[in-house]
PDB file of N, CA and C in Angstrom:
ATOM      1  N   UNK A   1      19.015   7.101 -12.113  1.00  0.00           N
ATOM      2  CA  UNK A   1      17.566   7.191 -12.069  1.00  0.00           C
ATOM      3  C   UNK A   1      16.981   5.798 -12.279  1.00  0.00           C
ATOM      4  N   UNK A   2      16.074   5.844 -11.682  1.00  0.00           N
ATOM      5  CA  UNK A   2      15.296   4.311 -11.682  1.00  0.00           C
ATOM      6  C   UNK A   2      14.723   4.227 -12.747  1.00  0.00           C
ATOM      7  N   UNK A   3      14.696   2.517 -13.242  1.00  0.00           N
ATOM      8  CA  UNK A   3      13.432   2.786 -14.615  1.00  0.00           C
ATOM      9  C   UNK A   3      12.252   2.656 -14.230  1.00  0.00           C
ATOM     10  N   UNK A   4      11.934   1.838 -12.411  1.00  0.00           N
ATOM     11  CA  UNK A   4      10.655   1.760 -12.380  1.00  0.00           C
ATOM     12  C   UNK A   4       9.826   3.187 -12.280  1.00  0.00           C
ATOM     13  N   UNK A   5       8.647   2.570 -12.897  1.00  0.00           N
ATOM     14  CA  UNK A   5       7.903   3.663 -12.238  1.00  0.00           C
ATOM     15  C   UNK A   5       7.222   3.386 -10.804  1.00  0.00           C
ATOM     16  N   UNK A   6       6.603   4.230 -10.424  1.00  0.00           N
ATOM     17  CA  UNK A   6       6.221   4.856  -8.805  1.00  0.00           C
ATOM     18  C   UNK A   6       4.905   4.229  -8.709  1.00  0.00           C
ATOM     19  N   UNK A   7       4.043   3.841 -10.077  1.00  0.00           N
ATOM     20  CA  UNK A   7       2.348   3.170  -9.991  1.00  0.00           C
ATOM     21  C   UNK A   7       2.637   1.816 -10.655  1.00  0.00           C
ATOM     22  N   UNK A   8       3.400   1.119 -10.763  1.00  0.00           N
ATOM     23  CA  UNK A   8       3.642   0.272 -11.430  1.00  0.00           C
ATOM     24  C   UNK A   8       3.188  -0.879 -10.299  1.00  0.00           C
ATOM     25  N   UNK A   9       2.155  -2.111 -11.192  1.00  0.00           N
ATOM     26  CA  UNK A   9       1.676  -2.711 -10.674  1.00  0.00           C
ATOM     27  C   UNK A   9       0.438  -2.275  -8.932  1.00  0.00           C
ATOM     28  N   UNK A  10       0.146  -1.210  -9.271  1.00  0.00           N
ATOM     29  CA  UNK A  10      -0.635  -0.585  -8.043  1.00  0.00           C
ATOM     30  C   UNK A  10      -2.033  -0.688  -8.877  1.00  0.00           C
ATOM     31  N   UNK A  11      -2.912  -1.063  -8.462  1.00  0.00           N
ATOM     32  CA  UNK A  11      -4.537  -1.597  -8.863  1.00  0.00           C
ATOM     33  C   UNK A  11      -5.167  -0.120  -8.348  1.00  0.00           C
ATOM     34  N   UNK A  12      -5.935   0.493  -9.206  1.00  0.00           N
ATOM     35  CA  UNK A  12      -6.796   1.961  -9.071  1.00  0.00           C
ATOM     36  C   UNK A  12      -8.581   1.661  -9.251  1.00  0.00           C
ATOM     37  N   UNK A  13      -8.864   1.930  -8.091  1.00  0.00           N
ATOM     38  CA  UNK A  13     -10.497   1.691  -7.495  1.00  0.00           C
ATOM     39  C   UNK A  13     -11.193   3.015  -8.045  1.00  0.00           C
ATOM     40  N   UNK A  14     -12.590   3.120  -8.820  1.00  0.00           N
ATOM     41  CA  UNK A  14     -13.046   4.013  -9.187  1.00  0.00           C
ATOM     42  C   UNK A  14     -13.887   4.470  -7.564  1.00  0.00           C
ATOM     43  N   UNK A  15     -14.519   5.518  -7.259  1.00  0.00           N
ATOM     44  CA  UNK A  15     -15.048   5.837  -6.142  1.00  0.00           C
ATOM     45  C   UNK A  15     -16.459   4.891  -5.897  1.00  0.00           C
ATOM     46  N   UNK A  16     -16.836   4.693  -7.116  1.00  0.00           N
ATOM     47  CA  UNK A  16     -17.808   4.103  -6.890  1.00  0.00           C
ATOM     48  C   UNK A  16     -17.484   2.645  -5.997  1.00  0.00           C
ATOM     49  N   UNK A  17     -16.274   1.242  -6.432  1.00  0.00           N
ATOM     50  CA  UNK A  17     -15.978   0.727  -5.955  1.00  0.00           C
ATOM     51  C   UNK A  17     -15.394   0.634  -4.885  1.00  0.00           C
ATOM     52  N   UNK A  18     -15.048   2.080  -4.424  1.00  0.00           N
ATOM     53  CA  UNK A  18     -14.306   1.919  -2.633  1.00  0.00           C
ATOM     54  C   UNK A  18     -16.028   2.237  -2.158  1.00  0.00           C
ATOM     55  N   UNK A  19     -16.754   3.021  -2.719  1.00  0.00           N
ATOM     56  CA  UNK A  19     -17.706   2.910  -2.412  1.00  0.00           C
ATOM     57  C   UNK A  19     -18.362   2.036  -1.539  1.00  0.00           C
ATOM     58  N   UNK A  20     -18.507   1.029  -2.470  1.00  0.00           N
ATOM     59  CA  UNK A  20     -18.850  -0.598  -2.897  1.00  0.00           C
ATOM     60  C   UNK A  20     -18.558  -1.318  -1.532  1.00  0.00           C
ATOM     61  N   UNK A  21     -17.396  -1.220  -1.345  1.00  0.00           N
ATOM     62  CA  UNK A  21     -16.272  -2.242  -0.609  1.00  0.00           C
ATOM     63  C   UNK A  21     -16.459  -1.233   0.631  1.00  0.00           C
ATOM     64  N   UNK A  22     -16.488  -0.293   1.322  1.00  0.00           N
ATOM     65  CA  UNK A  22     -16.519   0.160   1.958  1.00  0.00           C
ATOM     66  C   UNK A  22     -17.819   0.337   2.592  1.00  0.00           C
ATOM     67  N   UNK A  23     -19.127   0.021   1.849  1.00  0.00           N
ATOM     68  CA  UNK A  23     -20.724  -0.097   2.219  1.00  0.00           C
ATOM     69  C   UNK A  23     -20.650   1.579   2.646  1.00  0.00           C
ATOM     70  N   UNK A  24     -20.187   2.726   1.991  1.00  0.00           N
ATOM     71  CA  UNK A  24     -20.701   3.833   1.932  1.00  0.00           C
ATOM     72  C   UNK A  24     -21.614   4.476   0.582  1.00  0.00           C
ATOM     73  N   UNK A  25     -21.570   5.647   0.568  1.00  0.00           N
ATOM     74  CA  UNK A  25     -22.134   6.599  -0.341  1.00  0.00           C
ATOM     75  C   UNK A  25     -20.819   6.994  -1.392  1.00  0.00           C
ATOM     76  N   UNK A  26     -21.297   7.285  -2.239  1.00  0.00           N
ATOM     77  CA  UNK A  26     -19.927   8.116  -2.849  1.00  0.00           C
ATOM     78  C   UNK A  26     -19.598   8.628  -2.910  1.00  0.00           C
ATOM     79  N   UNK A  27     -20.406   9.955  -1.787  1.00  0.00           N
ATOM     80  CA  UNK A  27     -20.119  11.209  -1.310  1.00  0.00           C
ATOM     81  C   UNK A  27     -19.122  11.383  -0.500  1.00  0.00           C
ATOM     82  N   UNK A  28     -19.443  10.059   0.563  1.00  0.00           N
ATOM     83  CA  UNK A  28     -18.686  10.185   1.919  1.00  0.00           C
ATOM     84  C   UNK A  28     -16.996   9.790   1.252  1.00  0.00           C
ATOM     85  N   UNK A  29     -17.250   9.013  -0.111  1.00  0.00           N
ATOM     86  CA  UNK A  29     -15.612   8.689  -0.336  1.00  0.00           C
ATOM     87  C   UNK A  29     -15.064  10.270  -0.617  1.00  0.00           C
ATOM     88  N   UNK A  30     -15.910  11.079  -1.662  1.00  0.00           N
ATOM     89  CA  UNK A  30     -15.355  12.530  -2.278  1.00  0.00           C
ATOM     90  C   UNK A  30     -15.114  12.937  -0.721  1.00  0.00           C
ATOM     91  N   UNK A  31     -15.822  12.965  -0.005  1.00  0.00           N
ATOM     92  CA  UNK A  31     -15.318  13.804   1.333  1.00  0.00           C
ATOM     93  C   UNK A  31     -14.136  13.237   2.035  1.00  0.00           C
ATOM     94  N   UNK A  32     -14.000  11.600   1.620  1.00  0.00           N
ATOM     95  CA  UNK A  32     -12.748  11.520   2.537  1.00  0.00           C
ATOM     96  C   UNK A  32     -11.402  11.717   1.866  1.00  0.00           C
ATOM     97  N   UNK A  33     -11.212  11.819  -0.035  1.00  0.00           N
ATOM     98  CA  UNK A  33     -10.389  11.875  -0.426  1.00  0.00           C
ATOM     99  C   UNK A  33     -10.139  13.746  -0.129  1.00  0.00           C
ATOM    100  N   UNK A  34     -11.489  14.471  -0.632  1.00  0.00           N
ATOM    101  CA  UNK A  34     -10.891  16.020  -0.188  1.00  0.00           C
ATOM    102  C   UNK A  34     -10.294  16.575   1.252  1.00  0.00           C
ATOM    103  N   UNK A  35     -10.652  15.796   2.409  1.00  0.00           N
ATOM    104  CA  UNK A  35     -10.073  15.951   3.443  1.00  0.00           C
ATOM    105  C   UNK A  35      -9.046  15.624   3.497  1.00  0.00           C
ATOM    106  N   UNK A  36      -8.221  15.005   2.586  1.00  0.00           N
ATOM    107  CA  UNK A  36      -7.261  14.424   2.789  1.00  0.00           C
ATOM    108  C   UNK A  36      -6.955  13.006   3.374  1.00  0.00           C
ATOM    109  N   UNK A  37      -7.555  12.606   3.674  1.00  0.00           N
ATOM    110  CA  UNK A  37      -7.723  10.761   4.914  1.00  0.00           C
ATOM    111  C   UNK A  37      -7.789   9.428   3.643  1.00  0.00           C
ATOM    112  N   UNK A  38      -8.333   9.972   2.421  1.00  0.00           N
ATOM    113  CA  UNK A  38      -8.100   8.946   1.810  1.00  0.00           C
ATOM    114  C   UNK A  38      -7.353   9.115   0.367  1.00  0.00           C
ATOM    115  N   UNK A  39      -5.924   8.980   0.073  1.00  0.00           N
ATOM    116  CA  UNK A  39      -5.210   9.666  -0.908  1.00  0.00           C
ATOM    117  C   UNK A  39      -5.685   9.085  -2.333  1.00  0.00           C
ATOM    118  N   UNK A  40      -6.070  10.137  -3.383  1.00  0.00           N
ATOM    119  CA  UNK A  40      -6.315   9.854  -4.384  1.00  0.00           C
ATOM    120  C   UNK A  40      -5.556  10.148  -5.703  1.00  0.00           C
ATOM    121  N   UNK A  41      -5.370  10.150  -6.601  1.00  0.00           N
ATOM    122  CA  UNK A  41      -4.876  10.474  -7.975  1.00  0.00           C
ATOM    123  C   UNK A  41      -6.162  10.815  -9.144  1.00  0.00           C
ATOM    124  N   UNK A  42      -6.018  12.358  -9.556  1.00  0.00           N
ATOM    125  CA  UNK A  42      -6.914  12.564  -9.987  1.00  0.00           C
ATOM    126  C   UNK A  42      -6.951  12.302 -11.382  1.00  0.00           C
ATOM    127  N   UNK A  43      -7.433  11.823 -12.092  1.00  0.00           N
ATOM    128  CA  UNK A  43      -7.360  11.514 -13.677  1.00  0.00           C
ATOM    129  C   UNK A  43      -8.469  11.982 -14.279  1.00  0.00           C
ATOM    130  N   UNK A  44      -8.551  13.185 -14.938  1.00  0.00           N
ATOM    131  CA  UNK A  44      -9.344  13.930 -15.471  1.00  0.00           C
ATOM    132  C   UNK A  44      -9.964  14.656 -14.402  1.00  0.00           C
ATOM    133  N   UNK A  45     -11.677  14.551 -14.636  1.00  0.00           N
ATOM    134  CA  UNK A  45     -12.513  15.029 -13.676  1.00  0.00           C
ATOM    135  C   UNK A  45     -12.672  14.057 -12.502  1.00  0.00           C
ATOM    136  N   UNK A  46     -12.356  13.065 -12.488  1.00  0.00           N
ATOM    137  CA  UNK A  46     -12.101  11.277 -11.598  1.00  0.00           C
ATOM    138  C   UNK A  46     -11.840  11.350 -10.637  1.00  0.00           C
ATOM    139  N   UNK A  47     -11.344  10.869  -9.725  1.00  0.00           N
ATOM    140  CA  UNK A  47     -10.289  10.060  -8.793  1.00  0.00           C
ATOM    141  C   UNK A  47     -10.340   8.806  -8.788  1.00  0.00           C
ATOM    142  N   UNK A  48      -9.098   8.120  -8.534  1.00  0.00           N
ATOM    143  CA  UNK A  48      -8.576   6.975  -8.549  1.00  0.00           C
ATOM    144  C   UNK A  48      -8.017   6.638  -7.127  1.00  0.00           C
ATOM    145  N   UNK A  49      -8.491   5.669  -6.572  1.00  0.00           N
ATOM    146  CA  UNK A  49      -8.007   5.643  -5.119  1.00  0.00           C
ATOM    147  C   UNK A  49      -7.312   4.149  -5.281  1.00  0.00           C
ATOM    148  N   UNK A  50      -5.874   4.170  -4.402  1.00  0.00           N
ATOM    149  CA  UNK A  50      -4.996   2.467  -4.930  1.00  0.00           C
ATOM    150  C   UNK A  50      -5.670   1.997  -4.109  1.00  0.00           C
ATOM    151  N   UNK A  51      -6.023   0.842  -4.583  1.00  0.00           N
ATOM    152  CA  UNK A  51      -6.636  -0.436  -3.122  1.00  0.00           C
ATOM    153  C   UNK A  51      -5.316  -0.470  -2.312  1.00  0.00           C
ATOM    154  N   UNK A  52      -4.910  -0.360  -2.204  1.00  0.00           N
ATOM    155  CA  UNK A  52      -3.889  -0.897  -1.152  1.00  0.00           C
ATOM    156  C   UNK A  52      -3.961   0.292  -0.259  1.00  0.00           C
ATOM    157  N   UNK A  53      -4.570   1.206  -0.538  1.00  0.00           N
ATOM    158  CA  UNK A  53      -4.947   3.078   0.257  1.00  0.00           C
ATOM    159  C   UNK A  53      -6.485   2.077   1.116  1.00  0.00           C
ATOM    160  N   UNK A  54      -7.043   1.825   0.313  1.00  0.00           N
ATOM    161  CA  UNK A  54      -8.418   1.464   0.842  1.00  0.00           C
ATOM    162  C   UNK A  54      -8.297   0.748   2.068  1.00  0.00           C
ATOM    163  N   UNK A  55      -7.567  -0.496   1.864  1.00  0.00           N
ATOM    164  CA  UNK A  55      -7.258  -1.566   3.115  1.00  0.00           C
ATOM    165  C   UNK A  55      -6.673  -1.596   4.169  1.00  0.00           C
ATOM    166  N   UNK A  56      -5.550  -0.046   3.391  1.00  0.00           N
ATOM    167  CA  UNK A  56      -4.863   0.189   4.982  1.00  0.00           C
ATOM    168  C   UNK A  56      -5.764   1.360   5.788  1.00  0.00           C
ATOM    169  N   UNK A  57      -6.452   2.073   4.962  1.00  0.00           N
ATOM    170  CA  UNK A  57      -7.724   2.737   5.325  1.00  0.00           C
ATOM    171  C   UNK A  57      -8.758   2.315   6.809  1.00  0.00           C
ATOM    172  N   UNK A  58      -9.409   1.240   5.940  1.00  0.00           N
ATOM    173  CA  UNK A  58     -10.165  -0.124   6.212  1.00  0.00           C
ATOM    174  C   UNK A  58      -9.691  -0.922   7.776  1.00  0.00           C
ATOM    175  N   UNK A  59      -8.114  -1.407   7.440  1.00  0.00           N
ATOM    176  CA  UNK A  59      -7.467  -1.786   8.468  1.00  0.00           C
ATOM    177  C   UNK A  59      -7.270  -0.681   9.762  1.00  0.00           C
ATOM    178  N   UNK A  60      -6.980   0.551   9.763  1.00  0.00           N
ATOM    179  CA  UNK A  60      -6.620   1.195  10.850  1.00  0.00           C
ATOM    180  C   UNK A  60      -8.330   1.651  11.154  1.00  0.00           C
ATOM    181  N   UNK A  61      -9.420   1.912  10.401  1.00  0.00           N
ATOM    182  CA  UNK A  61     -10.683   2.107  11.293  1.00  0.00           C
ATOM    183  C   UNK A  61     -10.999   0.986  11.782  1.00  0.00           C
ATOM    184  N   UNK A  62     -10.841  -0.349  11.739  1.00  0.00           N
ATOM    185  CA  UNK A  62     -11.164  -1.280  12.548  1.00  0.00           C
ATOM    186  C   UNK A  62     -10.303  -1.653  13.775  1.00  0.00           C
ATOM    187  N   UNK A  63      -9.571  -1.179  13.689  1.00  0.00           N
ATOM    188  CA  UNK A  63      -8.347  -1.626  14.822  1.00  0.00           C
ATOM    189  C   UNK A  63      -8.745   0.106  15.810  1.00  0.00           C
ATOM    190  N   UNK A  64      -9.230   1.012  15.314  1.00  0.00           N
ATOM    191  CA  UNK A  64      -9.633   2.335  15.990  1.00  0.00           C
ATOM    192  C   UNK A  64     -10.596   2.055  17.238  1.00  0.00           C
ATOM    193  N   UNK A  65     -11.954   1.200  16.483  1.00  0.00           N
ATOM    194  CA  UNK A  65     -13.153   0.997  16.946  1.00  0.00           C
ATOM    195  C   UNK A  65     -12.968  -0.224  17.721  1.00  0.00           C
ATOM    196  N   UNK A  66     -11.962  -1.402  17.514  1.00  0.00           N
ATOM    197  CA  UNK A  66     -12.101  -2.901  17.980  1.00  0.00           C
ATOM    198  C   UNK A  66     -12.170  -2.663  19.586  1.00  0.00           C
TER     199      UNK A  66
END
């Protein structure tokens, strides 16, 4: 068994900040993590979305639309 763990060194964006970075609402993030399109980790009542989810996010809608 490995000792790493699986989140180790992974950076966690509150919704408000993909928000932020994304120039949406914070609705449209709750809608994209419940659809499934943007994977989250829920911590408490929260979600936590990894930046590295956001960019590759980010990266494939711009390469969709280019």
């Amino acid at each position: 068994m490995s000792s790493q763990r699986p989140f180790d060194g992974v950076r966690f964006c509150t919704v408000a900040e993909v928000a932020a970075r994304m120039r949406v609402s914070k609705m449209t993030v709750y809608r994209l993590v419940h659809n499934g399109e943007l994977p989250a980790v829920r911590v408490g009542r929260s979600f936590r979305v990894p930046e590295h989810v956001v960019e590759e996010y980010l990266s494939r809608a711009y390469t969709e639309t280019a």
